[in-house]
C-alpha atoms as a PDB file:
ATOM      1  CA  UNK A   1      -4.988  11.227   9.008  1.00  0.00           C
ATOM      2  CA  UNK A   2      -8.015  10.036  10.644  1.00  0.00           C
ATOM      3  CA  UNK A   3      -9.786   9.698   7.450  1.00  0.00           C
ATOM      4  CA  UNK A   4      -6.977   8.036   5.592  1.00  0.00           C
ATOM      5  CA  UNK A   5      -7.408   5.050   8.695  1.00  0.00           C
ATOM      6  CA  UNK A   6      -3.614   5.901  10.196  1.00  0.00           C
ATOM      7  CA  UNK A   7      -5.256   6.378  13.959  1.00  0.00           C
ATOM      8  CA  UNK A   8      -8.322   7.958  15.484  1.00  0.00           C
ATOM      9  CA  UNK A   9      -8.384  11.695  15.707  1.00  0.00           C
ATOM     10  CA  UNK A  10      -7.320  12.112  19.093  1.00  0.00           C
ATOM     11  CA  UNK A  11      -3.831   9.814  18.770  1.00  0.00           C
ATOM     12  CA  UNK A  12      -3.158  11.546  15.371  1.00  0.00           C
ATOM     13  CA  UNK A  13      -2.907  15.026  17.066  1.00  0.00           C
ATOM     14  CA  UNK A  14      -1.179  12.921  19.795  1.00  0.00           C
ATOM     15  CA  UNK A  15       1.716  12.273  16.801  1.00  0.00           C
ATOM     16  CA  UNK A  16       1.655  15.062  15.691  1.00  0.00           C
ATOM     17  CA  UNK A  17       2.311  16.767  18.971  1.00  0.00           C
ATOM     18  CA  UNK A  18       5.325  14.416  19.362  1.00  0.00           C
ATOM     19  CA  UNK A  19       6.653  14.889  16.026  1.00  0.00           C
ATOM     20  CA  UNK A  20       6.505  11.542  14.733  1.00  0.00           C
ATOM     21  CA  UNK A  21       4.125  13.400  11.179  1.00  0.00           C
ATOM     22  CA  UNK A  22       5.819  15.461   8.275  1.00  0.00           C
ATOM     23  CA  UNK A  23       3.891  16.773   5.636  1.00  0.00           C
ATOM     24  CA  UNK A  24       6.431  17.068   2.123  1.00  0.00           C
ATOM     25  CA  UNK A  25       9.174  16.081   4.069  1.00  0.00           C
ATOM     26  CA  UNK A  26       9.099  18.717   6.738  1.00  0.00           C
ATOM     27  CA  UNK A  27       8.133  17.955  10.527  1.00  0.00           C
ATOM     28  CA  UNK A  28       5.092  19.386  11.595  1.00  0.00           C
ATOM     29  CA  UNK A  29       3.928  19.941  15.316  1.00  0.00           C
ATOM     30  CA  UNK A  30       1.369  22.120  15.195  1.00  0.00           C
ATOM     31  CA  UNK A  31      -2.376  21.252  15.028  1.00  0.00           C
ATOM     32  CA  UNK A  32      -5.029  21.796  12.536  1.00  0.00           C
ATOM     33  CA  UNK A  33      -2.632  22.507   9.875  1.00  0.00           C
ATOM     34  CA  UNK A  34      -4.371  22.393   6.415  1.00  0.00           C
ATOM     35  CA  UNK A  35      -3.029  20.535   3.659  1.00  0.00           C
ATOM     36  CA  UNK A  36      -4.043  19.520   0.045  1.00  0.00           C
ATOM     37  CA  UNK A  37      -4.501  15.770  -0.330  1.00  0.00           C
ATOM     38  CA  UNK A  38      -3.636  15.793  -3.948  1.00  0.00           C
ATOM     39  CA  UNK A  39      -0.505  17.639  -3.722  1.00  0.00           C
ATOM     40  CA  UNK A  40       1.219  16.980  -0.288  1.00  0.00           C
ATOM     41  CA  UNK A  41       3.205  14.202   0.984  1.00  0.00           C
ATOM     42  CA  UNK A  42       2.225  13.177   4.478  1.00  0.00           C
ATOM     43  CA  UNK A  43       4.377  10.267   6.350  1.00  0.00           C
ATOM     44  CA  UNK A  44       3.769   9.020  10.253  1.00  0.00           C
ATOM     45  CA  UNK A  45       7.337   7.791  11.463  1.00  0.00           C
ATOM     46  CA  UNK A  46       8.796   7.782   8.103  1.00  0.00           C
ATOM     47  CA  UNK A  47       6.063   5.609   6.121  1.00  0.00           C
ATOM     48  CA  UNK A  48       3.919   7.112   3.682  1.00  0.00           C
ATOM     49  CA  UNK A  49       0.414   7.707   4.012  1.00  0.00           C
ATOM     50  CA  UNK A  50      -2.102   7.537   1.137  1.00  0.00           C
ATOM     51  CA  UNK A  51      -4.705   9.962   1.378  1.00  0.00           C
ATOM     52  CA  UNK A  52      -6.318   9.945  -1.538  1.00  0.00           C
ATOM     53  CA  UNK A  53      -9.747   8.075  -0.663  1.00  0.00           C
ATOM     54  CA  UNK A  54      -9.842   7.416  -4.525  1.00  0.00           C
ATOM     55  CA  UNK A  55      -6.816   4.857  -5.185  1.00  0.00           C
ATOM     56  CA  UNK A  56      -7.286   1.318  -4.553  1.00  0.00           C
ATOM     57  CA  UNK A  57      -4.199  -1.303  -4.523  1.00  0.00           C
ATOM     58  CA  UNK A  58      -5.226  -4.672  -5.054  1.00  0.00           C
ATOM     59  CA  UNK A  59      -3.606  -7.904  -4.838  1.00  0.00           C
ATOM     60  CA  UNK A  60      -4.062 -10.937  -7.264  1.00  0.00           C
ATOM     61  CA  UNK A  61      -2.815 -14.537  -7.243  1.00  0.00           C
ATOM     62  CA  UNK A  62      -3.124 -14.924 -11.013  1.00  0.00           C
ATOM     63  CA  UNK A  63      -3.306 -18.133 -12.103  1.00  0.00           C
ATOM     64  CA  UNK A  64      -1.703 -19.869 -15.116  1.00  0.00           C
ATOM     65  CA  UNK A  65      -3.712 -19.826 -18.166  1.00  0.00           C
ATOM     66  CA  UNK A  66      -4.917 -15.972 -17.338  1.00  0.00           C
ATOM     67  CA  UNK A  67      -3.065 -13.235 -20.021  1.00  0.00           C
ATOM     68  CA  UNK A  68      -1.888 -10.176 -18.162  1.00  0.00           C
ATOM     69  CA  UNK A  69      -3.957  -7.752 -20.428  1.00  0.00           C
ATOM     70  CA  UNK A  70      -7.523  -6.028 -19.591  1.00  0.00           C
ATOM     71  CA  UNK A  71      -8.894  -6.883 -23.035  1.00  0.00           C
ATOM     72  CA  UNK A  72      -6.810  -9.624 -24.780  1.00  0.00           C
ATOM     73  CA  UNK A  73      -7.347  -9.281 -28.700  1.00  0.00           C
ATOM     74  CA  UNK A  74      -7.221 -13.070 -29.440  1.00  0.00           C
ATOM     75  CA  UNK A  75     -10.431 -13.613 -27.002  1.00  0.00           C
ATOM     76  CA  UNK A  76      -8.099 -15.388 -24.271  1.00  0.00           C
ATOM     77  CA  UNK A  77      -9.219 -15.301 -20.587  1.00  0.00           C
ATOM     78  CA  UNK A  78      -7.489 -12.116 -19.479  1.00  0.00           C
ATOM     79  CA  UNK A  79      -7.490 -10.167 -16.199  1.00  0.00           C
ATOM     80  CA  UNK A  80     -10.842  -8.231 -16.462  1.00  0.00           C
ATOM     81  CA  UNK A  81     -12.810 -11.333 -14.906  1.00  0.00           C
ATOM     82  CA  UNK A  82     -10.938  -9.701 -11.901  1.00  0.00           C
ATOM     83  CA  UNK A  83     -11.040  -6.059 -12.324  1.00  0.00           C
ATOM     84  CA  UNK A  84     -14.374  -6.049 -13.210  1.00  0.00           C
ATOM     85  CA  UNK A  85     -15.212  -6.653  -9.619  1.00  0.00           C
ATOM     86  CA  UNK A  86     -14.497  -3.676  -8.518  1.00  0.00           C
ATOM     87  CA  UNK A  87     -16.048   0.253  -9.164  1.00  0.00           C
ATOM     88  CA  UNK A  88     -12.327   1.601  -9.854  1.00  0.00           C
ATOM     89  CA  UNK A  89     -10.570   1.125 -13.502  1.00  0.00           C
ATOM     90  CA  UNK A  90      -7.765  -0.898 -12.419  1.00  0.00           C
ATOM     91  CA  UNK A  91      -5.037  -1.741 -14.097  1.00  0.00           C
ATOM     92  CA  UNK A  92      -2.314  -4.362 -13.838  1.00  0.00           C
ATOM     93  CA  UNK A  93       1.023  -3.291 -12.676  1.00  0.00           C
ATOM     94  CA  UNK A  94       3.837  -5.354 -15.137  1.00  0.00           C
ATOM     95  CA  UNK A  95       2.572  -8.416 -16.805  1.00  0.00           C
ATOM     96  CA  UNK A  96       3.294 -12.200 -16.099  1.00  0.00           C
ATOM     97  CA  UNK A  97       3.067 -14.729 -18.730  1.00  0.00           C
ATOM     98  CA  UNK A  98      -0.044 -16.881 -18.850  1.00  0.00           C
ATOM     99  CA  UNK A  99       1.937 -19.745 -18.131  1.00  0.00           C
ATOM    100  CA  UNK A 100       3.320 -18.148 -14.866  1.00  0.00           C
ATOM    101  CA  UNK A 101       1.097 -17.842 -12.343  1.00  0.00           C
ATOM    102  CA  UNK A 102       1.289 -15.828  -8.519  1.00  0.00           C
ATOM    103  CA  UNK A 103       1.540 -12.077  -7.241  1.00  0.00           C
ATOM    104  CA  UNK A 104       0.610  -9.188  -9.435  1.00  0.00           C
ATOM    105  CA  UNK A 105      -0.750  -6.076  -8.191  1.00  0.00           C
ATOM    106  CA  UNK A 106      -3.915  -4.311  -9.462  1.00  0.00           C
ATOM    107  CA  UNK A 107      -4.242  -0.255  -8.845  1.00  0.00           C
ATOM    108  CA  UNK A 108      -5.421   2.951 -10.411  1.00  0.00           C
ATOM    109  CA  UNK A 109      -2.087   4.691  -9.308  1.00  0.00           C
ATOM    110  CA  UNK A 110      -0.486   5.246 -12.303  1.00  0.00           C
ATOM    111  CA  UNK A 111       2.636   6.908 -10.732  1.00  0.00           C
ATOM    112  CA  UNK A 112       3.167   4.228  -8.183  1.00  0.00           C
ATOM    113  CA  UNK A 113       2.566   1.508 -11.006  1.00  0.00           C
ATOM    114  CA  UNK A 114       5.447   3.421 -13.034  1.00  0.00           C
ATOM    115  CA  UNK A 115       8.026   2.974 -10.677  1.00  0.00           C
ATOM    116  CA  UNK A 116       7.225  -0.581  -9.104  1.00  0.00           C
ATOM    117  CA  UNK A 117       6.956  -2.429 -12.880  1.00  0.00           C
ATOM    118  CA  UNK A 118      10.338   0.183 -13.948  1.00  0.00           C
ATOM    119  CA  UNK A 119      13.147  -2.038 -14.230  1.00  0.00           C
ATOM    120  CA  UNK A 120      15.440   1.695 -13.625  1.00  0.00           C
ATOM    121  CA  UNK A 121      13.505   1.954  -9.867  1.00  0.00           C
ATOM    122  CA  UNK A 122      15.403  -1.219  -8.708  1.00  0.00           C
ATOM    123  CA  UNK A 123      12.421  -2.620  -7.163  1.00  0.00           C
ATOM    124  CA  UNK A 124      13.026  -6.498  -6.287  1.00  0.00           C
ATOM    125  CA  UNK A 125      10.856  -9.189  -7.353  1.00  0.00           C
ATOM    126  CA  UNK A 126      11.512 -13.290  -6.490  1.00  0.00           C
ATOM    127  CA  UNK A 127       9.977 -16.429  -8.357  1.00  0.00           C
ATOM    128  CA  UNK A 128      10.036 -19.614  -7.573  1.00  0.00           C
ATOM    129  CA  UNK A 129      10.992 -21.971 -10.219  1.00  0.00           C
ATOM    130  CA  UNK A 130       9.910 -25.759 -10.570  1.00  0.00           C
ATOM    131  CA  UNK A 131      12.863 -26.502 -13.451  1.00  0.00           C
ATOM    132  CA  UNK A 132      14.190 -29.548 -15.355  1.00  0.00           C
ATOM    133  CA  UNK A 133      17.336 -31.470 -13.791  1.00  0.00           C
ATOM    134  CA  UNK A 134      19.229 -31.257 -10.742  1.00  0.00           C
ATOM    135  CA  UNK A 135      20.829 -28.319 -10.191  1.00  0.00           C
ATOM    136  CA  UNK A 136      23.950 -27.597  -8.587  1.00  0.00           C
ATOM    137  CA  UNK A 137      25.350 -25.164  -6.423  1.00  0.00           C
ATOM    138  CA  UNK A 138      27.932 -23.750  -9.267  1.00  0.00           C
ATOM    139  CA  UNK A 139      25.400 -23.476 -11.296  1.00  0.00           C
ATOM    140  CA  UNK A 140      23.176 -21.027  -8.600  1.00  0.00           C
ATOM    141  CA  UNK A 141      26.824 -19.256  -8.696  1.00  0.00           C
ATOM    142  CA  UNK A 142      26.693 -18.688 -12.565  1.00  0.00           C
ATOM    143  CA  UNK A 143      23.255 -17.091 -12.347  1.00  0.00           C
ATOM    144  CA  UNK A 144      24.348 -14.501  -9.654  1.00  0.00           C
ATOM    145  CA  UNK A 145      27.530 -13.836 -11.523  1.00  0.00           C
ATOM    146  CA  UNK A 146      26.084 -13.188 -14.768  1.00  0.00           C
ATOM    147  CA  UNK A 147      25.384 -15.337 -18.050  1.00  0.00           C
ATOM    148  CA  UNK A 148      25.147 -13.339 -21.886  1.00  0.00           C
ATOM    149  CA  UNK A 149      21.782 -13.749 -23.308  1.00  0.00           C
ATOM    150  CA  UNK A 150      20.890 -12.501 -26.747  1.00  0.00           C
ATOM    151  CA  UNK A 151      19.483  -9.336 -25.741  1.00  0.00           C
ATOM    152  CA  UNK A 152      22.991  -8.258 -23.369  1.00  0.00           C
ATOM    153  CA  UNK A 153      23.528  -9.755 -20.155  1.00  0.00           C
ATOM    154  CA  UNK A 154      22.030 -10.575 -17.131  1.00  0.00           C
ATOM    155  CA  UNK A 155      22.599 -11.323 -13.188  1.00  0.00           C
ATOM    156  CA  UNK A 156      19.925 -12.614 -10.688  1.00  0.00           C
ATOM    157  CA  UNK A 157      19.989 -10.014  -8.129  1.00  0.00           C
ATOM    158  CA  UNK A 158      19.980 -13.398  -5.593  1.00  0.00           C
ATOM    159  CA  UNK A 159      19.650 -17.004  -6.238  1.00  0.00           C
ATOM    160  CA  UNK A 160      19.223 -20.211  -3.886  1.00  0.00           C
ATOM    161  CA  UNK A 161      18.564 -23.702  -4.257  1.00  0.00           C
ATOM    162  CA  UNK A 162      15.452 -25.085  -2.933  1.00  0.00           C
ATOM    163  CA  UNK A 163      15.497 -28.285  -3.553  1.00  0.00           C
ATOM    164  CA  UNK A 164      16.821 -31.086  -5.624  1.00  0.00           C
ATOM    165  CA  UNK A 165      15.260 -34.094  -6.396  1.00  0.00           C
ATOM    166  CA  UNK A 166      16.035 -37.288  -9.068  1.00  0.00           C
ATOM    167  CA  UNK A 167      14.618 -35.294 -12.001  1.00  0.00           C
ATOM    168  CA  UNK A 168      13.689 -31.637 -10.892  1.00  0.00           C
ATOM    169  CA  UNK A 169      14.790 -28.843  -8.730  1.00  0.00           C
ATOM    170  CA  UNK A 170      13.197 -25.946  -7.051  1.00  0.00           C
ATOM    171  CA  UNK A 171      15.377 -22.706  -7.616  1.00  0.00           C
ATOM    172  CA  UNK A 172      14.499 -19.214  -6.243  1.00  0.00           C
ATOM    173  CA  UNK A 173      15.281 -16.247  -8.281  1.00  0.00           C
ATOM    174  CA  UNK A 174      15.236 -12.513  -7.247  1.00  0.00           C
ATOM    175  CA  UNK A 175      16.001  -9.850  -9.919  1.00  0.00           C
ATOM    176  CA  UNK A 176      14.822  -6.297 -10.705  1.00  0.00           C
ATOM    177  CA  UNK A 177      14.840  -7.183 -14.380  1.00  0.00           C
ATOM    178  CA  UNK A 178      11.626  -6.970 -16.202  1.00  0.00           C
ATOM    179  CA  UNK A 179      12.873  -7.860 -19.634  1.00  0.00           C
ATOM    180  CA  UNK A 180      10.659 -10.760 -21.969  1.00  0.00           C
ATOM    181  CA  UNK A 181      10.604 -14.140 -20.151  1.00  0.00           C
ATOM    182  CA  UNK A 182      13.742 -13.269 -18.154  1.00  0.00           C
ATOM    183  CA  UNK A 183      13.582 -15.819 -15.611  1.00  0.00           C
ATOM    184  CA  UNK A 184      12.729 -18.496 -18.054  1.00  0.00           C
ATOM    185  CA  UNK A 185      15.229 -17.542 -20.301  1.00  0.00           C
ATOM    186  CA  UNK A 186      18.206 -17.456 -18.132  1.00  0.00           C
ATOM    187  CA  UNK A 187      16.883 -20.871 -16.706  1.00  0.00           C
ATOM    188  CA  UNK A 188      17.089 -22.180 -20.194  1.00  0.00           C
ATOM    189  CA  UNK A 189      20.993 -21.072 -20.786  1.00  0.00           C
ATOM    190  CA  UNK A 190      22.049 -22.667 -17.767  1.00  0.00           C
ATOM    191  CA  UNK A 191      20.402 -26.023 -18.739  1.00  0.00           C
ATOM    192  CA  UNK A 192      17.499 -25.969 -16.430  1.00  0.00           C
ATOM    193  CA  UNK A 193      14.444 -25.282 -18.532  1.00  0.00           C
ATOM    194  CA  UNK A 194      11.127 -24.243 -16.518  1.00  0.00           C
ATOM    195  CA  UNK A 195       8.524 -27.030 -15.506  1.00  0.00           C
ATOM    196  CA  UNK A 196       6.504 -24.427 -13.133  1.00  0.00           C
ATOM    197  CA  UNK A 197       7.294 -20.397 -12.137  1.00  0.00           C
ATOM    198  CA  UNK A 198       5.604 -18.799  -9.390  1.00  0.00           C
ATOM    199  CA  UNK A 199       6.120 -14.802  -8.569  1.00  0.00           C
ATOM    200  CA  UNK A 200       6.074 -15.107  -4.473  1.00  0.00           C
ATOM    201  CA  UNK A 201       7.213 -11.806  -3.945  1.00  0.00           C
ATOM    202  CA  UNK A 202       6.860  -7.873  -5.461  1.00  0.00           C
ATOM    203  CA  UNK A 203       8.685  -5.373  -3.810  1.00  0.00           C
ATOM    204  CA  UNK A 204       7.548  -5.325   0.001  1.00  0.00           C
ATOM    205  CA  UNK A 205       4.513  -7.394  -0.894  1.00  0.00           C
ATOM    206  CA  UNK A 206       4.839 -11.269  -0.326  1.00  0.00           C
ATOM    207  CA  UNK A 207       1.852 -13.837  -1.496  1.00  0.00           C
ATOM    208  CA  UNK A 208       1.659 -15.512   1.512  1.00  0.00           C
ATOM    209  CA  UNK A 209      -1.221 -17.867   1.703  1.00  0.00           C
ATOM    210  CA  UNK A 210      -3.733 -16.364  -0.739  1.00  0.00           C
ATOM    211  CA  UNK A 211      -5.120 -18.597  -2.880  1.00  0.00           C
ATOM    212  CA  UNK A 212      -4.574 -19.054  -6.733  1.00  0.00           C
ATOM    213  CA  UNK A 213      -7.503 -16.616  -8.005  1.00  0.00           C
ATOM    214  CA  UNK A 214      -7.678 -15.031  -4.904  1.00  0.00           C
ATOM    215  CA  UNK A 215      -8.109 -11.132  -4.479  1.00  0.00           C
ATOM    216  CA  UNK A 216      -7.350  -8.880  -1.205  1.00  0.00           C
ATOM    217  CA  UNK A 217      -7.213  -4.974  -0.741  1.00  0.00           C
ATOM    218  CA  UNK A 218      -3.183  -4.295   0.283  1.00  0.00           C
ATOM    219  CA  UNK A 219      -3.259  -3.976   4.246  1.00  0.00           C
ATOM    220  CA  UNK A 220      -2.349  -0.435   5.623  1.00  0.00           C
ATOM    221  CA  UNK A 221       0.702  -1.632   6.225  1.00  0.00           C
ATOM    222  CA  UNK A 222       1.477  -3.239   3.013  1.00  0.00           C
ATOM    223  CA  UNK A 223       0.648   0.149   1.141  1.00  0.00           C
ATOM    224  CA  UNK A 224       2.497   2.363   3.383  1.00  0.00           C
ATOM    225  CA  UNK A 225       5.196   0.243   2.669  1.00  0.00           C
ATOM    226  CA  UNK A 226       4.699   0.694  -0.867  1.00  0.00           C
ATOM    227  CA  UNK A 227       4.324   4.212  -1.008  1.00  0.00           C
ATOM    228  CA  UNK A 228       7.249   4.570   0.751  1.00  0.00           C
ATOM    229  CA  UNK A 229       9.821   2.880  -1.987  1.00  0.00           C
ATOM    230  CA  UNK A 230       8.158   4.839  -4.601  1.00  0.00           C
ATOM    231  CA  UNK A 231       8.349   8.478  -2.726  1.00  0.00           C
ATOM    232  CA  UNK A 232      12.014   7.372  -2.008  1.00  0.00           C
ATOM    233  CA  UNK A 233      13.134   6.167  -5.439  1.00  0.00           C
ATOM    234  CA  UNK A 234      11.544   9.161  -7.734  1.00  0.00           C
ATOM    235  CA  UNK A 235      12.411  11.848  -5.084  1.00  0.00           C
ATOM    236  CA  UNK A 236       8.988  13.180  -5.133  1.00  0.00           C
ATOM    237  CA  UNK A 237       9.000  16.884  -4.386  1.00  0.00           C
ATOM    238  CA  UNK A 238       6.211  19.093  -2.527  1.00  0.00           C
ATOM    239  CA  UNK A 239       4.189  18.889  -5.512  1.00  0.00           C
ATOM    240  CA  UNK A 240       3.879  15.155  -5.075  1.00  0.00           C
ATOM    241  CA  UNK A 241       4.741  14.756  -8.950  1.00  0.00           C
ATOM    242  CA  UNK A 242       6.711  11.718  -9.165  1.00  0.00           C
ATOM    243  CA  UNK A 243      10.523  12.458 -11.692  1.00  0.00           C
ATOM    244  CA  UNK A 244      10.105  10.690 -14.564  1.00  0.00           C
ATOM    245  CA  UNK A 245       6.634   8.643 -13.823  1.00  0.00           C
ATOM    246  CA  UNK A 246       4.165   8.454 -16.595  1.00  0.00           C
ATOM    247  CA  UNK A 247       0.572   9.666 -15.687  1.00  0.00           C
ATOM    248  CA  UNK A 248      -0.554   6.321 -17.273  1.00  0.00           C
ATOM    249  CA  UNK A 249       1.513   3.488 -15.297  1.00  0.00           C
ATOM    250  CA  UNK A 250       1.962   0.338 -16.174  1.00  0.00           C
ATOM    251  CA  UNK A 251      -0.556  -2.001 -18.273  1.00  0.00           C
ATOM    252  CA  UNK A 252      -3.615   1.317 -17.561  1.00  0.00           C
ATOM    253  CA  UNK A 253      -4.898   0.745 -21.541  1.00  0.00           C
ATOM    254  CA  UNK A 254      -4.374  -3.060 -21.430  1.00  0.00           C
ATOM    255  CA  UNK A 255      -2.543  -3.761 -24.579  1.00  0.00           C
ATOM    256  CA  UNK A 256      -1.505  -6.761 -25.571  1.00  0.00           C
ATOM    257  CA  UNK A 257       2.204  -5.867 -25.324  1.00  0.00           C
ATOM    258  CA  UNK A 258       4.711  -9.437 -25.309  1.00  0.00           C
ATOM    259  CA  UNK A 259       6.893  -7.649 -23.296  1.00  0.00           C
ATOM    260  CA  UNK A 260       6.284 -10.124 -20.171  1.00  0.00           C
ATOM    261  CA  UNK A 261       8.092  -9.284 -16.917  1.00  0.00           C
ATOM    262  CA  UNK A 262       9.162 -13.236 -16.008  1.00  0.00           C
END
């Protein structure tokens, strides 16, 4: 635990003691209690702790104009200008279109990249949307009640209105969906089409004031917070293999797949 940055030495034994660690979902009290980083879970007052010195979970603020692939086959500016900074091979978790620009999330943890970019995890995700017209509040309505596009049908998990002004209006969408264009697409049936889309938000993970191209390491926080909603939506057992997670996440070869989660 020391290692892994939760506390020093001294106040992790001090948790331990007070039963505030459990190792696979079990509370432990007793000190100097081995364990196998690979396998077991370990959690300090019910938040997950990575301790694997190996993974790295990165932030990006991707920019428009950047293709959410690792090597794009049509020589486009893709996203190893930023992976290529660092010694791990990271991959993007989901994809955004090149014309939609904030949060995406670069790791080499291909189980927690399954279930954050698996639209069957739940895991929420809001955008900002600069669109066409002036929007109205039965309109917000329709979008949380459903509309019928041509792949089946489709409900913003929450919508709001931001903003309205003479010709534009700023909406904010929050859906688990990561189907093609989704956000654009059920902008478009409601008469709204897209002017600008940002993704503010991932999950726990919120952009906050990072700057467009910017890169940060997730904070411990951040990641324990992550870790978390994945242990709790596969049901990870004691021998930390996630149900149903591919070993190769989400975007790991970097194909040029047009399924875009926006």
């Amino acid at each position: 635990m020391a290692a892994a940055g939760v506390a020093s030495r001294r106040v992790s034994e001090q948790l331990i003691e007070a039963g505030r660690v459990e190792v696979n979902g079990e509370v432990v009290t007793e000190l100097g209690r081995r364990i196998d980083p690979e396998n077991d879970l370990v959690s300090v007052d019910g938040t997950a702790v990575q301790l694997d010195p190996d993974k790295r979970y990165v932030m990006l603020n991707k920019p428009t104009g950047i293709v959410s692939s690792l090597a794009d086959q049509h020589g486009r500016p893709d996203l190893q200008r930023y992976t290529s900074q660092y010694e791990e091979r990271l991959f993007n978790v989901g994809r955004l279109d090149a014309e939609t620009s904030g949060l995406l999330i670069l790791t080499n943890d291909g189980d927690l990249a399954h279930v954050l970019a698996h639209p069957s995890f739940g895991v929420l995700k809001t955008y900002i949307a600069k669109v066409e017209g002036r929007v109205s509040p039965q309109t917000i309505a329709t979008l949380t009640k459903g509309i019928e596009l041509e792949d089946g049908p489709i409900a913003a998990d929450k919508a709001r209105l931001l903003d309205v002004e003479r010709e534009t209006s700023i909406v904010e969408i929050t859906l688990h969906s990561g189907r093609n264009r989704i956000v654009r697409r059920m902008l478009d049936e409601v008469g709204h089409p897209v002017v600008d889309l940002v993704r503010r938000s991932f999950g726990p993970l919120n952009l906050g004031t990072l700057k467009s191209g910017g890169l940060r390491d997730l904070t411990k926080v951040e990641l324990g917070q992550l870790l978390t909603l994945s242990r709790n939506a596969t049901g990870e057992g004691r021998d930390g293999t996630a149900e149903g997670a591919g070993s190769g996440g989400a975007g790991e070869d970097g194909d040029d797949s047009e399924d875009i989660e926006e």
